[in-house]
PDB file of N, CA and C in Angstrom:
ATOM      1  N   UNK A   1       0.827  -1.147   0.000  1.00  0.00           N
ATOM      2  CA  UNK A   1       0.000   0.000   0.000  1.00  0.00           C
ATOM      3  C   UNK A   1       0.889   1.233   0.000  1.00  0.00           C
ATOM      4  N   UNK A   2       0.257   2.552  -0.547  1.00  0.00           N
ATOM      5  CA  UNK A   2       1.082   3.559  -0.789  1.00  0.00           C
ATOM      6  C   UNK A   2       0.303   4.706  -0.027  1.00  0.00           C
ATOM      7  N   UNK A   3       0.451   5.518   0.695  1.00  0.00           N
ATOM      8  CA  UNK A   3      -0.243   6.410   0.948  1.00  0.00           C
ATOM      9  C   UNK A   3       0.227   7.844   1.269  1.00  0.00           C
ATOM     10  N   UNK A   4      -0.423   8.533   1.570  1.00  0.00           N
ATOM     11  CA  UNK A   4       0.492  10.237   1.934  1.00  0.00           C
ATOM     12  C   UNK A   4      -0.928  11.030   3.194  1.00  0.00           C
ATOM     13  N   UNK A   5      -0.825  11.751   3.680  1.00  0.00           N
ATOM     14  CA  UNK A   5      -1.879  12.389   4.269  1.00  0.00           C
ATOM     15  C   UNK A   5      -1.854  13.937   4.113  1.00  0.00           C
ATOM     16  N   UNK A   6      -3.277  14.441   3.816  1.00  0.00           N
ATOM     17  CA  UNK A   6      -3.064  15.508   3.107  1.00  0.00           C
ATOM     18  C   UNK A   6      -3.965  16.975   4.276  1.00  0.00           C
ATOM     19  N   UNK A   7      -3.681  17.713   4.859  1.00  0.00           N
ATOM     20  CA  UNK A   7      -4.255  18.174   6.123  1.00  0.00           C
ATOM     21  C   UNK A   7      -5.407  19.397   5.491  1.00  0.00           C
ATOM     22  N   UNK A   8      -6.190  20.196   6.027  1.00  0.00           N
ATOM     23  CA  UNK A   8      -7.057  20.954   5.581  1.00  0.00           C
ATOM     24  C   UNK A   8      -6.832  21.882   4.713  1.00  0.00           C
ATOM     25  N   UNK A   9      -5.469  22.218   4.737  1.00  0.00           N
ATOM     26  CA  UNK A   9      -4.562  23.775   4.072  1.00  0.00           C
ATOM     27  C   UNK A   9      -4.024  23.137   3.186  1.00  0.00           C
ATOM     28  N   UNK A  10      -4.122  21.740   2.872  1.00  0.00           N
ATOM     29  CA  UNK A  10      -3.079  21.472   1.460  1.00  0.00           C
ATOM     30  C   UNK A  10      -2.307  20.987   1.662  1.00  0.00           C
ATOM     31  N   UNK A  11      -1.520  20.759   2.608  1.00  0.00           N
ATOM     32  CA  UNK A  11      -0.326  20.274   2.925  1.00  0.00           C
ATOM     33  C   UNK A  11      -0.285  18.714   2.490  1.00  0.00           C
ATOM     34  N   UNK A  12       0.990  18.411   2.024  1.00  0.00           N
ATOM     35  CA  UNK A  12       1.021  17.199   1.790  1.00  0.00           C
ATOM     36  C   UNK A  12       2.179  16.258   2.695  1.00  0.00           C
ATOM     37  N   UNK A  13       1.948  15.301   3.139  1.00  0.00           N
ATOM     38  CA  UNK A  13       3.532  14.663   3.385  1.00  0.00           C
ATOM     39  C   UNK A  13       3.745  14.006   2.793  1.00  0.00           C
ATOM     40  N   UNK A  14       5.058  12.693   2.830  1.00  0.00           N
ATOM     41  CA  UNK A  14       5.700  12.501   1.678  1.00  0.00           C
ATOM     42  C   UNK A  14       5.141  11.379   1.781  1.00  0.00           C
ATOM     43  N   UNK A  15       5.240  10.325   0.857  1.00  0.00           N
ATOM     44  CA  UNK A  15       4.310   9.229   0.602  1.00  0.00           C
ATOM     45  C   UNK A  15       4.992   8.221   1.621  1.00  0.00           C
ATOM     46  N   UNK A  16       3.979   7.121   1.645  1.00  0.00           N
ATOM     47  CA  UNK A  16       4.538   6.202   2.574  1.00  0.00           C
ATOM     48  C   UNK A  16       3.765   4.735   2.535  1.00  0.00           C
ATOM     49  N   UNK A  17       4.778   3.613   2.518  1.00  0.00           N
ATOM     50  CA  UNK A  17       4.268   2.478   1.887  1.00  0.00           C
ATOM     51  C   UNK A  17       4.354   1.351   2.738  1.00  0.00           C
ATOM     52  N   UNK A  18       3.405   0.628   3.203  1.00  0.00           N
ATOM     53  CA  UNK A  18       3.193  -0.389   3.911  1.00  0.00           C
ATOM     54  C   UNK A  18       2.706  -1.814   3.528  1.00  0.00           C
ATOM     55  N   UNK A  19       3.052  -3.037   3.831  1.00  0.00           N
ATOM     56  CA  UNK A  19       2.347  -4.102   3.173  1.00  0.00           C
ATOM     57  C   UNK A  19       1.736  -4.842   4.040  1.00  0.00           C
ATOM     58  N   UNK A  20       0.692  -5.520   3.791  1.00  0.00           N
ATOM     59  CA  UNK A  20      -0.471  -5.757   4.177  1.00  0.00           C
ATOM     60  C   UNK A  20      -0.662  -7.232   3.565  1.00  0.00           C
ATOM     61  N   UNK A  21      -1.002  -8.127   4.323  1.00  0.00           N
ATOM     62  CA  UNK A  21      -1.289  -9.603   3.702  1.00  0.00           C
ATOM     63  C   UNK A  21      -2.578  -9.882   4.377  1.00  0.00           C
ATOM     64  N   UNK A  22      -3.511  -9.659   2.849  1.00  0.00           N
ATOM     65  CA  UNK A  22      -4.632 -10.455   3.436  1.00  0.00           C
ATOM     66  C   UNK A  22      -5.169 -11.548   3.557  1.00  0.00           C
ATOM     67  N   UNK A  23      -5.652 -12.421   4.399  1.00  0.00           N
ATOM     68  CA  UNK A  23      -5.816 -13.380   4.513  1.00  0.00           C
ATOM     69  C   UNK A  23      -7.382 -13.991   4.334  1.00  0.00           C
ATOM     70  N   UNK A  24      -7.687 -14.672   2.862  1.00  0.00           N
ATOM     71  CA  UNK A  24      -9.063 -14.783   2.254  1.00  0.00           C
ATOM     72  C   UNK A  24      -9.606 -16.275   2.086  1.00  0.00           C
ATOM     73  N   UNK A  25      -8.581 -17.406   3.182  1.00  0.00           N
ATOM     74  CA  UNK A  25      -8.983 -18.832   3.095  1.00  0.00           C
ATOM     75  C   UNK A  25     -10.342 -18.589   3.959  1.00  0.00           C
ATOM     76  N   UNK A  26     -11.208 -19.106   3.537  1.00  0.00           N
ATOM     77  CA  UNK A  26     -12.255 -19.420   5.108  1.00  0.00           C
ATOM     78  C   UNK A  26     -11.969 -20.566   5.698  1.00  0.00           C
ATOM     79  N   UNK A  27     -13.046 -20.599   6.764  1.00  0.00           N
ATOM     80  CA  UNK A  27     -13.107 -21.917   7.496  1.00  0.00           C
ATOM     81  C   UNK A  27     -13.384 -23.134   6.777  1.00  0.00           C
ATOM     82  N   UNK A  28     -12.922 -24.711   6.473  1.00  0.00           N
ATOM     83  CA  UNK A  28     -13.619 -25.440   6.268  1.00  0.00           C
ATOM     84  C   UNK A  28     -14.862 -26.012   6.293  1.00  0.00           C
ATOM     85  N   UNK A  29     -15.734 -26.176   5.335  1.00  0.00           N
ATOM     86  CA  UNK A  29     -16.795 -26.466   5.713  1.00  0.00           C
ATOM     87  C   UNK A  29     -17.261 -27.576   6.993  1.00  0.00           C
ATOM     88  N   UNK A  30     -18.262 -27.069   8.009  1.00  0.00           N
ATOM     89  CA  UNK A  30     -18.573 -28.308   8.358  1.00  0.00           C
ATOM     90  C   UNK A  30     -19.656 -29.117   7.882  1.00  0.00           C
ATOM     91  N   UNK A  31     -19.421 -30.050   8.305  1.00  0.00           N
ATOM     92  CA  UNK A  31     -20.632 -31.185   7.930  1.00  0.00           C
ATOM     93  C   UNK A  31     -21.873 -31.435   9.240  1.00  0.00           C
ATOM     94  N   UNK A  32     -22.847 -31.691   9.210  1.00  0.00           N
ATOM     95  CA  UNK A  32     -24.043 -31.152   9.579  1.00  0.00           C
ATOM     96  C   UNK A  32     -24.460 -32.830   9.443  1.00  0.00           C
ATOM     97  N   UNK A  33     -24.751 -33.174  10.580  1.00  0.00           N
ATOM     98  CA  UNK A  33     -25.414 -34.689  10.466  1.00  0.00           C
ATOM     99  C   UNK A  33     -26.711 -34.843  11.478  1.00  0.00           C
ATOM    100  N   UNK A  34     -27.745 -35.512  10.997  1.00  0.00           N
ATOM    101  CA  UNK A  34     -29.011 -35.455  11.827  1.00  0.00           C
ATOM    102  C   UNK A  34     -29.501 -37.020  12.256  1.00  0.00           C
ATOM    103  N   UNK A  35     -29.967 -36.321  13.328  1.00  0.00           N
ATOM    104  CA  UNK A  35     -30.608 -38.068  13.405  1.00  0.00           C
ATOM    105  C   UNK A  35     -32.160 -37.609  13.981  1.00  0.00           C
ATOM    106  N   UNK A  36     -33.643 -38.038  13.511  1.00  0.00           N
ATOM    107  CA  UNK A  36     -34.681 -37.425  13.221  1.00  0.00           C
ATOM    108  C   UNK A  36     -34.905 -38.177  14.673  1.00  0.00           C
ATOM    109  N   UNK A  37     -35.781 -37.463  15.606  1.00  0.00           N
ATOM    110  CA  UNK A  37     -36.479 -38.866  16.490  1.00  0.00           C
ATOM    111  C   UNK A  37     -38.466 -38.517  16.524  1.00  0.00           C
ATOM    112  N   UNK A  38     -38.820 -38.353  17.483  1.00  0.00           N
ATOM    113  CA  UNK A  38     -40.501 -38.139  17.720  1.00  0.00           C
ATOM    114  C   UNK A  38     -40.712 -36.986  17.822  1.00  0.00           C
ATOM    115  N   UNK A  39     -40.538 -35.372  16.872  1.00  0.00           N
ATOM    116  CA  UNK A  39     -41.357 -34.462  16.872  1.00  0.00           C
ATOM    117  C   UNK A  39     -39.535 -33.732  17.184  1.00  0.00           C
ATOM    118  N   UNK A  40     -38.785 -34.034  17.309  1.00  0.00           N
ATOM    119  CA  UNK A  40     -37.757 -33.261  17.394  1.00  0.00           C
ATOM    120  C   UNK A  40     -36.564 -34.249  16.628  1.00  0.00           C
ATOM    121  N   UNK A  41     -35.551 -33.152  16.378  1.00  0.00           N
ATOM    122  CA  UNK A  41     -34.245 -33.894  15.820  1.00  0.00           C
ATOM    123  C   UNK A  41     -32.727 -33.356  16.070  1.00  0.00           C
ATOM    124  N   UNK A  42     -32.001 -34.174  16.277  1.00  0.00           N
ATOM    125  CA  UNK A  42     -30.617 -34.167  16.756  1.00  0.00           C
ATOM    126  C   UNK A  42     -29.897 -34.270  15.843  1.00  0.00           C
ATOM    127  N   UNK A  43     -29.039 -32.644  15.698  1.00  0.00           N
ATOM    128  CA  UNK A  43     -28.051 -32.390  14.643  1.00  0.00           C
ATOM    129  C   UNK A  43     -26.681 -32.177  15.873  1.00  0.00           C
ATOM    130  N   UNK A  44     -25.452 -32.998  14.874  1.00  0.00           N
ATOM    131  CA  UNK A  44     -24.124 -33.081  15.460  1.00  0.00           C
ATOM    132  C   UNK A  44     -23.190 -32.857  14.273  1.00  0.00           C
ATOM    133  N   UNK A  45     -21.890 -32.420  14.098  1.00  0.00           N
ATOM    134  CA  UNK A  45     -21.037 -31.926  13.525  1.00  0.00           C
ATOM    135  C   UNK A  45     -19.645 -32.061  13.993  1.00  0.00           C
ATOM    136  N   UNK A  46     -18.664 -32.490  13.280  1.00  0.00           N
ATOM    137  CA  UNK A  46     -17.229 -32.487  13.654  1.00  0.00           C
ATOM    138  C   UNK A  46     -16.555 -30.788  13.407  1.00  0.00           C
ATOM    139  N   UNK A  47     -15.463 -30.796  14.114  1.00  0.00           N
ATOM    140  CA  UNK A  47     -14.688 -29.326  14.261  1.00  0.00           C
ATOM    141  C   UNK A  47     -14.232 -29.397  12.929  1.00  0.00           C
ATOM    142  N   UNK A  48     -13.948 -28.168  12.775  1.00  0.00           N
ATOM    143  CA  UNK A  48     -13.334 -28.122  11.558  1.00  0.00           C
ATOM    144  C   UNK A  48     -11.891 -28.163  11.597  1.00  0.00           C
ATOM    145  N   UNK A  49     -11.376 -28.405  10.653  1.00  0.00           N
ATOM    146  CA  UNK A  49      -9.789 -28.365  10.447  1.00  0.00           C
ATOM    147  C   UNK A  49      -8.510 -27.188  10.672  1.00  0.00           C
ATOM    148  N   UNK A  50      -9.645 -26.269   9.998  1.00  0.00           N
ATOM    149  CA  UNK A  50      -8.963 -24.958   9.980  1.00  0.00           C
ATOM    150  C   UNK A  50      -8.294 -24.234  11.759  1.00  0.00           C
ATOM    151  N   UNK A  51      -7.120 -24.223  11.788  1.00  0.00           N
ATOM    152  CA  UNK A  51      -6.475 -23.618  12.736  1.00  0.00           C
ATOM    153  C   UNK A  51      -7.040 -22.282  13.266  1.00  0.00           C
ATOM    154  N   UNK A  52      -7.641 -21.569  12.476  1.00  0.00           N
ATOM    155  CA  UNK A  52      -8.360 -20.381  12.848  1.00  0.00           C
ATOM    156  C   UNK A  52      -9.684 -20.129  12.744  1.00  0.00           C
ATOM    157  N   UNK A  53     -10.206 -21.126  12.636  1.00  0.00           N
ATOM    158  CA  UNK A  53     -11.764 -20.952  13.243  1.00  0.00           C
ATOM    159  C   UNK A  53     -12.561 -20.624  15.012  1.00  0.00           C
ATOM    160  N   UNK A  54     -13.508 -20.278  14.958  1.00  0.00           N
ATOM    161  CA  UNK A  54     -13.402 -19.539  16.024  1.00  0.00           C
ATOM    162  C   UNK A  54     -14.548 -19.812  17.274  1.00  0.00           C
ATOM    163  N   UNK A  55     -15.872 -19.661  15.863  1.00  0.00           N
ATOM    164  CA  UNK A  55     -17.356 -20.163  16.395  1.00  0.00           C
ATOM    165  C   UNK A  55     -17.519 -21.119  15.257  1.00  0.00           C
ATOM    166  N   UNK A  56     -18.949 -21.053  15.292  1.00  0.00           N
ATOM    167  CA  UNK A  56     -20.107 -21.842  14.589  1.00  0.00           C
ATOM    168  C   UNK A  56     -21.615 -20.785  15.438  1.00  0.00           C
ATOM    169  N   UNK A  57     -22.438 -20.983  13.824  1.00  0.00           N
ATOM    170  CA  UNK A  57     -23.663 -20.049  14.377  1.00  0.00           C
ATOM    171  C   UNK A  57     -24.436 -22.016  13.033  1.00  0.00           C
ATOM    172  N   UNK A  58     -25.479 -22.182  14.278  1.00  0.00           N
ATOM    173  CA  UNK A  58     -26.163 -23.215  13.958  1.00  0.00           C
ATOM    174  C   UNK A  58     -27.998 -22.158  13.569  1.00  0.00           C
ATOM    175  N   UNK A  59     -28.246 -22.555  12.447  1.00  0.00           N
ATOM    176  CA  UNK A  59     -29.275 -21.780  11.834  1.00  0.00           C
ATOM    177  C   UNK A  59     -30.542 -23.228  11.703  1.00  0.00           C
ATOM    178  N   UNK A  60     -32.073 -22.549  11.498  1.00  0.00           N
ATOM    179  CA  UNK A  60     -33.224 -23.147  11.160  1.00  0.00           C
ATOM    180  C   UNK A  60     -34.028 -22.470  10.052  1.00  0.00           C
ATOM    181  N   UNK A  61     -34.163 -23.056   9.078  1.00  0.00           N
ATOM    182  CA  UNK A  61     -35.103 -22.471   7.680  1.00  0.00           C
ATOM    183  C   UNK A  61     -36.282 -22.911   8.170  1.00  0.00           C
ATOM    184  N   UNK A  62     -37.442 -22.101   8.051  1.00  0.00           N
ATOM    185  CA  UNK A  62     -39.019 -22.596   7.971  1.00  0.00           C
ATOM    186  C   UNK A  62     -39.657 -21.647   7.306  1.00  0.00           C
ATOM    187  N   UNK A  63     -40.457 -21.908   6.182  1.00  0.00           N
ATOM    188  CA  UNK A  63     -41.159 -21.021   6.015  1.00  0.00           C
ATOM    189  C   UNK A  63     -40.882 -19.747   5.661  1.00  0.00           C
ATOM    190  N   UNK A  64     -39.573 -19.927   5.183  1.00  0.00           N
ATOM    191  CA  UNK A  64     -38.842 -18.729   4.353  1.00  0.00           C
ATOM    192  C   UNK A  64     -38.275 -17.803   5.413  1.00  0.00           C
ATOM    193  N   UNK A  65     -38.255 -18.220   6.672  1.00  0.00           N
ATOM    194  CA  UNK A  65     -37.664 -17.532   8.113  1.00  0.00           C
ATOM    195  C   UNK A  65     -36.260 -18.049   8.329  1.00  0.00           C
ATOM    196  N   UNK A  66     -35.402 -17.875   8.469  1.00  0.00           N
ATOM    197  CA  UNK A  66     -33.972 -18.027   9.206  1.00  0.00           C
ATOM    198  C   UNK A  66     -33.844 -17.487  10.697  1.00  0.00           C
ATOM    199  N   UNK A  67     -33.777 -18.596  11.206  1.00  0.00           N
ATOM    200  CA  UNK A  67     -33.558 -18.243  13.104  1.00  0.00           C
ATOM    201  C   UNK A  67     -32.307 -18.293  13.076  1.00  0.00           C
ATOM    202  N   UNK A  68     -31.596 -17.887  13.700  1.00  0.00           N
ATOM    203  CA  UNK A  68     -30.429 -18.719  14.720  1.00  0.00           C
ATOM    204  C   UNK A  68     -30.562 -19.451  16.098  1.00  0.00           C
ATOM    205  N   UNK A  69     -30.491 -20.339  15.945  1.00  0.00           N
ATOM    206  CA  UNK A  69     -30.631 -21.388  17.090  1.00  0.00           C
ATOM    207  C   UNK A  69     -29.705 -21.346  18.175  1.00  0.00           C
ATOM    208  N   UNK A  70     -28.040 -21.123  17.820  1.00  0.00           N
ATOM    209  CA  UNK A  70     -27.280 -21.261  19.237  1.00  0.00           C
ATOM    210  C   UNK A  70     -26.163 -20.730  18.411  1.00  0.00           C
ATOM    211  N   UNK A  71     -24.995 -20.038  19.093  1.00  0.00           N
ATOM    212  CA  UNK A  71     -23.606 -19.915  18.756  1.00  0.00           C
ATOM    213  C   UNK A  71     -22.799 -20.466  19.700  1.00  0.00           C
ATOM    214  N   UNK A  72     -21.513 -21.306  18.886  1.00  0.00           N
ATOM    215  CA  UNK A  72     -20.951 -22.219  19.661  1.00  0.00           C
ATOM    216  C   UNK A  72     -19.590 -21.847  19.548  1.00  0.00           C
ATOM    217  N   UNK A  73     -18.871 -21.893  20.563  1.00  0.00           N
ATOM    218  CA  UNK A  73     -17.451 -21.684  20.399  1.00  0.00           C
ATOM    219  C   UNK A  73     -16.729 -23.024  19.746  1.00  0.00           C
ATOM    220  N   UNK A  74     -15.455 -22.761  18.706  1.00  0.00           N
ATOM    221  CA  UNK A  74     -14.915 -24.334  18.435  1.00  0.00           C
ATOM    222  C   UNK A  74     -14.114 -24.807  19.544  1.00  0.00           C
ATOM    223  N   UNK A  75     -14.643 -26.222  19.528  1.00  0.00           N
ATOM    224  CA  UNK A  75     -13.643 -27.368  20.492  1.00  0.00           C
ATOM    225  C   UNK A  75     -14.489 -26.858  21.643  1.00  0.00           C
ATOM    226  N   UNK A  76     -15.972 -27.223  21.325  1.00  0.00           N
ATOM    227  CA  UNK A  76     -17.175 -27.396  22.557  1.00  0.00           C
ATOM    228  C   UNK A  76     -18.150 -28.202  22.073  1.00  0.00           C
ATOM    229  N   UNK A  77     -19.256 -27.881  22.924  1.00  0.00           N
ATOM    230  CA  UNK A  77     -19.912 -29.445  22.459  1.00  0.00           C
ATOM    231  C   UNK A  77     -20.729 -28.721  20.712  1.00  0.00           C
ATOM    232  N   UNK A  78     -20.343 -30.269  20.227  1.00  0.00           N
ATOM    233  CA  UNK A  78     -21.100 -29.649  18.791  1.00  0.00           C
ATOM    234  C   UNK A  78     -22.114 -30.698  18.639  1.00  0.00           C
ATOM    235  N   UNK A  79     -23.171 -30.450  19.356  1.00  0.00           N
ATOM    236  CA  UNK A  79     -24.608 -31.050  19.058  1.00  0.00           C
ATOM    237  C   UNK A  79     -25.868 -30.563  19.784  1.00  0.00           C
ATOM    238  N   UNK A  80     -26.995 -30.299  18.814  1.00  0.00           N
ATOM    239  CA  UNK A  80     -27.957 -29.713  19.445  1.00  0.00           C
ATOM    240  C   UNK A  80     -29.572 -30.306  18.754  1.00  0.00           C
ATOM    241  N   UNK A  81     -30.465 -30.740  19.926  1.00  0.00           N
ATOM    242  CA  UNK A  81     -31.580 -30.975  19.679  1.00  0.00           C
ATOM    243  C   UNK A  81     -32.779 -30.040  19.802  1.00  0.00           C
ATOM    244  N   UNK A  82     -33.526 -30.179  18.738  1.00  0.00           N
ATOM    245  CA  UNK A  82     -34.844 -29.444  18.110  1.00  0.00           C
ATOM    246  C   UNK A  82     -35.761 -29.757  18.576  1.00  0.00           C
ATOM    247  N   UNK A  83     -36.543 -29.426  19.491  1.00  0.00           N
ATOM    248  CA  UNK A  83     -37.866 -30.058  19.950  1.00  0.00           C
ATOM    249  C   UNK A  83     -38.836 -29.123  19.657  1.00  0.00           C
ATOM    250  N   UNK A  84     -39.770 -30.567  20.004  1.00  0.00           N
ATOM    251  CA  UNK A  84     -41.563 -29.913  19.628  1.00  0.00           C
ATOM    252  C   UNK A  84     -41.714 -29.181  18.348  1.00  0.00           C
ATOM    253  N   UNK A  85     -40.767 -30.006  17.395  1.00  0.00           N
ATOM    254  CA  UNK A  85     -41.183 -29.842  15.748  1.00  0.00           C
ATOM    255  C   UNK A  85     -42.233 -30.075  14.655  1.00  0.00           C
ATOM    256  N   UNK A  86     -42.924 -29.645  14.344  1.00  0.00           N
ATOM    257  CA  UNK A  86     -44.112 -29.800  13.828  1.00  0.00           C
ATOM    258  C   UNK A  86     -44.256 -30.678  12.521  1.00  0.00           C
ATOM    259  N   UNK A  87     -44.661 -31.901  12.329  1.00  0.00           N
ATOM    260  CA  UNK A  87     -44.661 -32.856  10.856  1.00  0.00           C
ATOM    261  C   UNK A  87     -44.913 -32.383   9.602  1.00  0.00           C
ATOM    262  N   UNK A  88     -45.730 -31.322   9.856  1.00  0.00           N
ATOM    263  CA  UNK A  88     -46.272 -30.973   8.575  1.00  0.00           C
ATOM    264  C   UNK A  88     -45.722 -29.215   8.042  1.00  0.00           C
ATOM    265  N   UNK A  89     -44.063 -29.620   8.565  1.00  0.00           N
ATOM    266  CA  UNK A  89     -43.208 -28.354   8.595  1.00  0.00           C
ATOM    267  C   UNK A  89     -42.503 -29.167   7.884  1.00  0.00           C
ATOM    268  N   UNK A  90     -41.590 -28.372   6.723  1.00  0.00           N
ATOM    269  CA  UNK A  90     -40.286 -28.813   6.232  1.00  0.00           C
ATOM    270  C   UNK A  90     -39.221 -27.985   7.055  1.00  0.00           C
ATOM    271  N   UNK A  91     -38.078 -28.445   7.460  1.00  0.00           N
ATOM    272  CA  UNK A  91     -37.319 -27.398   8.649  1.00  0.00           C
ATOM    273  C   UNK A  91     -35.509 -27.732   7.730  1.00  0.00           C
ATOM    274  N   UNK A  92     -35.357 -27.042   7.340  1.00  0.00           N
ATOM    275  CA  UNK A  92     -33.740 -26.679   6.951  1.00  0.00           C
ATOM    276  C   UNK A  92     -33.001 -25.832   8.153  1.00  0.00           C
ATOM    277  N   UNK A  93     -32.058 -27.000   7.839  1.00  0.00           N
ATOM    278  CA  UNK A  93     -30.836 -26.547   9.276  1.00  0.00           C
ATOM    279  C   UNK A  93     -29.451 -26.346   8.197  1.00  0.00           C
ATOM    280  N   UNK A  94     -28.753 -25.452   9.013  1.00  0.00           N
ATOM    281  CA  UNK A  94     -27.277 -24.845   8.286  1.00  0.00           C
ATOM    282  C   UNK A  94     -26.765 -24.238   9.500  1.00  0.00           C
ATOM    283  N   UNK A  95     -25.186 -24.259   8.980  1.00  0.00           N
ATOM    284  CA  UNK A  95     -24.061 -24.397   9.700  1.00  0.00           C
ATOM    285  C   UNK A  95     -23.174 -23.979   9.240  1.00  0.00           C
ATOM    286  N   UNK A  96     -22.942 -22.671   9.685  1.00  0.00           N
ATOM    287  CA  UNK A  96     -21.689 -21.799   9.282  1.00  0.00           C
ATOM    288  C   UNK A  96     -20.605 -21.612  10.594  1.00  0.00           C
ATOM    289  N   UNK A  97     -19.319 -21.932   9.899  1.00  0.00           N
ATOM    290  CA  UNK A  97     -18.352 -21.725  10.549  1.00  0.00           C
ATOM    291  C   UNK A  97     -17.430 -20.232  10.119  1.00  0.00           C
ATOM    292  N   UNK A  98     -17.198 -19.707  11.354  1.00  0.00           N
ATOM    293  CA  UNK A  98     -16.627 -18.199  11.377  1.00  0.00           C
ATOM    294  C   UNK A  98     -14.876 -18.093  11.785  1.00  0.00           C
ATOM    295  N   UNK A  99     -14.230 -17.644  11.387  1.00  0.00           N
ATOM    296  CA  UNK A  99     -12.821 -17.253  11.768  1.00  0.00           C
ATOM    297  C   UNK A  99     -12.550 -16.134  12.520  1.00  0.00           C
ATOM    298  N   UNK A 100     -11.660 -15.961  12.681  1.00  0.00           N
ATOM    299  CA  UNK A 100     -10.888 -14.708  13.534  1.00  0.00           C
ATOM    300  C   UNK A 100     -11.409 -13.404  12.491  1.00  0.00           C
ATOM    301  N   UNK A 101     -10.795 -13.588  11.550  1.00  0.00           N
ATOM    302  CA  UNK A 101     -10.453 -12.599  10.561  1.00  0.00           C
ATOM    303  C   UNK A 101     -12.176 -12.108   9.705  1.00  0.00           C
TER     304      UNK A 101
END
């Protein structure tokens, strides 16, 4: 990066150059596994790989709504049950993992 700063009267100073590495890997995906039981269901997930992951935000689709259900720190418990789910609901669950950065 190159820059200079320029004050209200005009003044200029002399340029000045810094480098900057950005860092644009994300987290590995996780994987999202369910096991359905009587009116509720139990979703579990392995950590991810990535050295710099941070959370997890566990989400519910219904009805064109997106909740968030829980935020989890990584290397805690990664499983959470849905109760008192309704049959004649289709319910999409997702699982995003977040980094530092």
């Amino acid at each position: 990066m190159r820059f200079f700063a320029e004050d209200s009267s005009g003044n200029v100073s002399e340029y000045y150059e810094a480098t900057y590495n950005f860092k644009n890997t994300a987290p590995n995906i996780p994987v999202l596994n369910a096991q359905p039981g009587p009116m509720q269901i139990t979703l579990t997930w392995d950590d991810v790989t990535s050295g710099e992951a941070l959370n997890y935000k566990l989400y519910r689709k219904d009805g064109g709504k997106d909740t968030l259900l829980k935020q989890y720190p990584v290397n805690s418990e990664r499983t959470y049950t849905d109760h008192y789910l309704n049959p004649d609901i289709t319910y999409i669950y997702y699982l995003e993992a977040f980094d530092k950065y």
